[in-house]
N, C-alpha and C. Protein backbone atom coordinates (compact mmCIF):
# COMPACT_ATOMS: atom_id res chain seq x y z
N UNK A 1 -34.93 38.74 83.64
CA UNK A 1 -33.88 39.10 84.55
C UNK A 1 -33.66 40.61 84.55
N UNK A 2 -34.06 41.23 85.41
CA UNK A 2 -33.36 42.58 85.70
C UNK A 2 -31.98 43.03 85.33
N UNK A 3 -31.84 44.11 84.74
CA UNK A 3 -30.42 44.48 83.73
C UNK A 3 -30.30 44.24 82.81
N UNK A 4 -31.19 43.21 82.30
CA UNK A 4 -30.48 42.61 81.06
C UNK A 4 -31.62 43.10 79.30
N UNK A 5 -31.04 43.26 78.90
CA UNK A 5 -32.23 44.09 77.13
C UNK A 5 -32.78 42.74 77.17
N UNK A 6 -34.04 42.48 76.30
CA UNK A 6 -34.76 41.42 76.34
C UNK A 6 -34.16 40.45 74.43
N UNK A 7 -34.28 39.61 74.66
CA UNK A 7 -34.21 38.93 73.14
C UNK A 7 -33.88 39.04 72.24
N UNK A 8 -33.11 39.63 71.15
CA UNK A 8 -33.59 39.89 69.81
C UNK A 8 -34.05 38.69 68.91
N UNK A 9 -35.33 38.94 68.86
CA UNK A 9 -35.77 38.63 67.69
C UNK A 9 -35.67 38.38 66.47
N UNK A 10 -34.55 37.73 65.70
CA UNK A 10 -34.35 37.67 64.15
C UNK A 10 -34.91 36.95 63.90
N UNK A 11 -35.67 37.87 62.23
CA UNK A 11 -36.29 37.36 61.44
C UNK A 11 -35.88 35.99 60.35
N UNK A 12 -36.99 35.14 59.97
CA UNK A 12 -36.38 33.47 59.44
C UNK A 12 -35.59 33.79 58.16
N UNK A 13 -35.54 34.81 57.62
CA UNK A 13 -34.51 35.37 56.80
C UNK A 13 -33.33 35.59 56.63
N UNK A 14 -32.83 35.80 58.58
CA UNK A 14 -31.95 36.62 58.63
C UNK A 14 -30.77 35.67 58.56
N UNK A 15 -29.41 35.64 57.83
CA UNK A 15 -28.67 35.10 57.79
C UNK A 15 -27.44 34.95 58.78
N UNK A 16 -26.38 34.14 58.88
CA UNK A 16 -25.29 34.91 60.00
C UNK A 16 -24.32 35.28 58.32
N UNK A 17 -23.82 36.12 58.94
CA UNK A 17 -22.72 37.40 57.70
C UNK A 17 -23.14 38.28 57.62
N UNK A 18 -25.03 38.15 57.63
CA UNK A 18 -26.17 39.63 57.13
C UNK A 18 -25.42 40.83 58.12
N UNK A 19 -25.66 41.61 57.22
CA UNK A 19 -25.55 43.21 57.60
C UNK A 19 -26.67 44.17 56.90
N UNK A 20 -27.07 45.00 57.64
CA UNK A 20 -28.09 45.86 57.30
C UNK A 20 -27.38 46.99 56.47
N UNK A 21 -27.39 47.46 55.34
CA UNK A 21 -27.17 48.56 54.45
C UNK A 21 -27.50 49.53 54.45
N UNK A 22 -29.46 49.71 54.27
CA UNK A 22 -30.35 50.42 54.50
C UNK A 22 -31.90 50.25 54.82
N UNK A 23 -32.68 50.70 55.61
CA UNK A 23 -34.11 50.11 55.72
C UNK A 23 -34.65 51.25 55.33
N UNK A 24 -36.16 51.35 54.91
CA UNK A 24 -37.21 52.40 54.33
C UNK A 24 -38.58 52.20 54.52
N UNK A 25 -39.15 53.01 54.70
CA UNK A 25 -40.75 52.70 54.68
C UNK A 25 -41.39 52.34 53.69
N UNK A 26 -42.03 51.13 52.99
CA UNK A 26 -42.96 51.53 51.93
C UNK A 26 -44.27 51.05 51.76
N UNK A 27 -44.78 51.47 52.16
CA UNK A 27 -46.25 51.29 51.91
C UNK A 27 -46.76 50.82 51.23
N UNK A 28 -47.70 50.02 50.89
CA UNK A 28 -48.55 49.41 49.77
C UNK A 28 -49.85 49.36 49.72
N UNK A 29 -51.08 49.10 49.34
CA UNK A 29 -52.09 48.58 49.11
C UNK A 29 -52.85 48.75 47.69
N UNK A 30 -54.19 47.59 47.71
CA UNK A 30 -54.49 47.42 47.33
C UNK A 30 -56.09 47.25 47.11
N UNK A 31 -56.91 46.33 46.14
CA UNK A 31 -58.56 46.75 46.33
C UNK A 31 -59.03 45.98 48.05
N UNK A 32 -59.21 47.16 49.21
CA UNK A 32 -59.69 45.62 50.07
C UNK A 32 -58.59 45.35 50.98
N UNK A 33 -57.13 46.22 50.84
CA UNK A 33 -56.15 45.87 51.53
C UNK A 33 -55.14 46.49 51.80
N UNK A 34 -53.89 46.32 52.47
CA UNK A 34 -53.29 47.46 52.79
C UNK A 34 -51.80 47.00 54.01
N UNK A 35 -50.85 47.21 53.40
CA UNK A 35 -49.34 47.00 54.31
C UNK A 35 -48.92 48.14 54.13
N UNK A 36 -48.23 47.83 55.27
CA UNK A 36 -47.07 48.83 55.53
C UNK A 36 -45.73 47.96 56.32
N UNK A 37 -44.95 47.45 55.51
CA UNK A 37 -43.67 46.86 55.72
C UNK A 37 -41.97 47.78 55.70
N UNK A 38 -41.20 47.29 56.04
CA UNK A 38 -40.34 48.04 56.20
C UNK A 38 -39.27 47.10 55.49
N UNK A 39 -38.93 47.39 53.75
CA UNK A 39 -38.09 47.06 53.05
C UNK A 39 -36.29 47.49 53.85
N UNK A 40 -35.18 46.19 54.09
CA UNK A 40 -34.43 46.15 54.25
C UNK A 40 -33.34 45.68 53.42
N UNK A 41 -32.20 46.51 52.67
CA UNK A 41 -31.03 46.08 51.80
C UNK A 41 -30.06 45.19 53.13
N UNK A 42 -29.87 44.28 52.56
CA UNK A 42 -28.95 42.99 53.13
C UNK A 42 -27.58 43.15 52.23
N UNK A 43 -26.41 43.09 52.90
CA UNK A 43 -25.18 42.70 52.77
C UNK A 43 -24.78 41.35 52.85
N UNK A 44 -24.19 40.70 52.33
CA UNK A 44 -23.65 39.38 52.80
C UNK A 44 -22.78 39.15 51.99
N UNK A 45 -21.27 39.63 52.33
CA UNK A 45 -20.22 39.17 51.77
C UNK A 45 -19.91 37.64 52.01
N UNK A 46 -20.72 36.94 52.59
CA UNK A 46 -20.05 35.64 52.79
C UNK A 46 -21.23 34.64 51.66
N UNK A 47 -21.68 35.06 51.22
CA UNK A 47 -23.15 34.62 50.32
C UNK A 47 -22.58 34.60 49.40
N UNK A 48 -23.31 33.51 48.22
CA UNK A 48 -23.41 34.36 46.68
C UNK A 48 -24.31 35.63 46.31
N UNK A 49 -25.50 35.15 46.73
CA UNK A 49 -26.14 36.65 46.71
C UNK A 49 -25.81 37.82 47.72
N UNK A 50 -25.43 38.37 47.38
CA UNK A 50 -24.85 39.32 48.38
C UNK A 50 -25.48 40.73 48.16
N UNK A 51 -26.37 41.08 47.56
CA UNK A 51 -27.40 42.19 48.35
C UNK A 51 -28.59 41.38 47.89
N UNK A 52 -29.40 41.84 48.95
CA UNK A 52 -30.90 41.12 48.58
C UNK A 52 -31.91 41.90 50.00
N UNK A 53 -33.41 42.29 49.35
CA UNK A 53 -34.26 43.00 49.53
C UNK A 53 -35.24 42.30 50.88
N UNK A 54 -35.02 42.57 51.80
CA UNK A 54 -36.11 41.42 52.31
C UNK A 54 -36.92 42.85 53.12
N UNK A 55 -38.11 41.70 53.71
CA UNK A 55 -39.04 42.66 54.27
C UNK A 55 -39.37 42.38 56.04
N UNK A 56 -39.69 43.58 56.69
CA UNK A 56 -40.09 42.98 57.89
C UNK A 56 -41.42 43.87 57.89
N UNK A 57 -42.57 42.86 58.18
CA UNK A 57 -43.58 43.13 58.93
C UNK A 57 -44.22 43.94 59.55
N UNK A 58 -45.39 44.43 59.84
CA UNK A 58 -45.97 45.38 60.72
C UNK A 58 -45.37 44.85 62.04
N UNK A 59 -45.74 43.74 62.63
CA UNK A 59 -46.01 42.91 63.25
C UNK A 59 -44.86 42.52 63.70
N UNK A 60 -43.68 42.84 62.96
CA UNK A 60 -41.70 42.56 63.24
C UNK A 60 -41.28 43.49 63.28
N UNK A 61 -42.14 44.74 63.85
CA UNK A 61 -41.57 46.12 63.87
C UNK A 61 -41.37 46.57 64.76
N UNK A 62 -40.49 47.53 65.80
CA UNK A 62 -40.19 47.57 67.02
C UNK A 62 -40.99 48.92 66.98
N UNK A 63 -41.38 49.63 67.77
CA UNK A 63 -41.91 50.78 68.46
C UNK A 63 -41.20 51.75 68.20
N UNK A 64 -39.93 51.82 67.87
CA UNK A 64 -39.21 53.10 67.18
C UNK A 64 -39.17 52.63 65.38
N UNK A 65 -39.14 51.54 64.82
CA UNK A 65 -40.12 51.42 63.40
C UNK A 65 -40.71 52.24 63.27
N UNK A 66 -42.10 51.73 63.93
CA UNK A 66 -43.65 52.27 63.91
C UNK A 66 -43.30 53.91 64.13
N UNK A 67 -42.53 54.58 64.81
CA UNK A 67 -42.81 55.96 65.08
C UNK A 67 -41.80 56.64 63.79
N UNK A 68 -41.14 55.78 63.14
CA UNK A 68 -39.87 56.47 62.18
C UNK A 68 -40.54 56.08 60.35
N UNK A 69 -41.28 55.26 60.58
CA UNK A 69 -42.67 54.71 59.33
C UNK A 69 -42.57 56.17 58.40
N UNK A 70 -43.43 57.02 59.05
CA UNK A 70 -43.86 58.19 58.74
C UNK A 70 -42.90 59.06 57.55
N UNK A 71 -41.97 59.41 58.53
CA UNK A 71 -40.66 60.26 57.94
C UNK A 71 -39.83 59.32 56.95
N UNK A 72 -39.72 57.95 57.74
CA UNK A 72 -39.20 57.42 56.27
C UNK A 72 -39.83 57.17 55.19
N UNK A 73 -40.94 57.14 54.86
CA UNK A 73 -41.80 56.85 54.06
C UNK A 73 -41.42 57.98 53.40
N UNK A 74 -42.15 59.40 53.97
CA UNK A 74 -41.59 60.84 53.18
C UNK A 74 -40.78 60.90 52.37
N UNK A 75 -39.36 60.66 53.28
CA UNK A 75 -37.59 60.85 52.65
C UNK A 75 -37.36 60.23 51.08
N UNK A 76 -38.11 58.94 51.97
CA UNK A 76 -37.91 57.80 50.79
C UNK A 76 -38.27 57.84 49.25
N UNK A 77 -39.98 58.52 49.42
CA UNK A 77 -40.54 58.95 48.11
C UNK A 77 -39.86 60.17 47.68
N UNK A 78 -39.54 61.31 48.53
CA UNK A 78 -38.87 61.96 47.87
C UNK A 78 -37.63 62.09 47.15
N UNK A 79 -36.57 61.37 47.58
CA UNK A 79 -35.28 60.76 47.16
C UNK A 79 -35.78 60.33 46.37
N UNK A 80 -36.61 58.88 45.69
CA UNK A 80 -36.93 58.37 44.83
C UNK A 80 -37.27 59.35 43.59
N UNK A 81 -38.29 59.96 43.82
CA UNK A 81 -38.44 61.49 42.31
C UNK A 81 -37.61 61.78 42.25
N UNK A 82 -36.40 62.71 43.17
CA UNK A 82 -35.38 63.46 42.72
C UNK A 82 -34.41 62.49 41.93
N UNK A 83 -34.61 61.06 42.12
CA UNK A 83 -33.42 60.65 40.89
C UNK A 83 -34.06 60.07 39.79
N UNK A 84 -35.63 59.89 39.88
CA UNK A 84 -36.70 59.60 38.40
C UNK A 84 -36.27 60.60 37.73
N UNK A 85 -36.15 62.25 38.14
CA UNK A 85 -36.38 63.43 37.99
C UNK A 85 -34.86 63.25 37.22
N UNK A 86 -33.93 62.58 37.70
CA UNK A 86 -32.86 63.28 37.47
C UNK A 86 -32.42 61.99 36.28
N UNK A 87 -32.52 60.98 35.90
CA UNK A 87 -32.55 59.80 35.25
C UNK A 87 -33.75 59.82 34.06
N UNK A 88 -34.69 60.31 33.88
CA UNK A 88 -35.55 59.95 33.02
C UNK A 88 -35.51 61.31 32.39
């Protein structure tokens, strides 16, 4: 239909209460293999677990994901040293 944003898509994870906290890039691989997922902190005051780590997909990633991957990936590792740096 004309006017209207298309779908959202939630992931089989996603709860009703969920709230997004923070998302990050992190990369992985391995011998032969290789992701790149986008780790998301979950809120859910209405849960018992009430923060919890989930992941979305290459493949569950919207087109501003894929173009923000990069820089968050950067931020992310770097924040991460500066408090290894600052903790160990």
């Amino acid at each position: 239909m004309e006017g209207k944003s298309p779908q959202k898509r939630r992931p089989s994870w996603w709860r009703q209460g969920d709230h997004v906290m923070v998302a990050w890039a992190e990369p992985c691989n391995g011998p032969g293999w290789a992701n790149s997922p986008v780790l998301v902190l979950v809120f859910n005051a209405t849960a018992r677990d009430t923060r919890r780590v989930e992941y979305l997909q290459p493949e569950d990633q919207t087109p501003e994901m894929h173009i923000l991957y990069g820089v968050s990936h950067a931020a992310s590792a770097a924040m991460t040293n500066a408090v290894r740096k600052h903790l160990l």
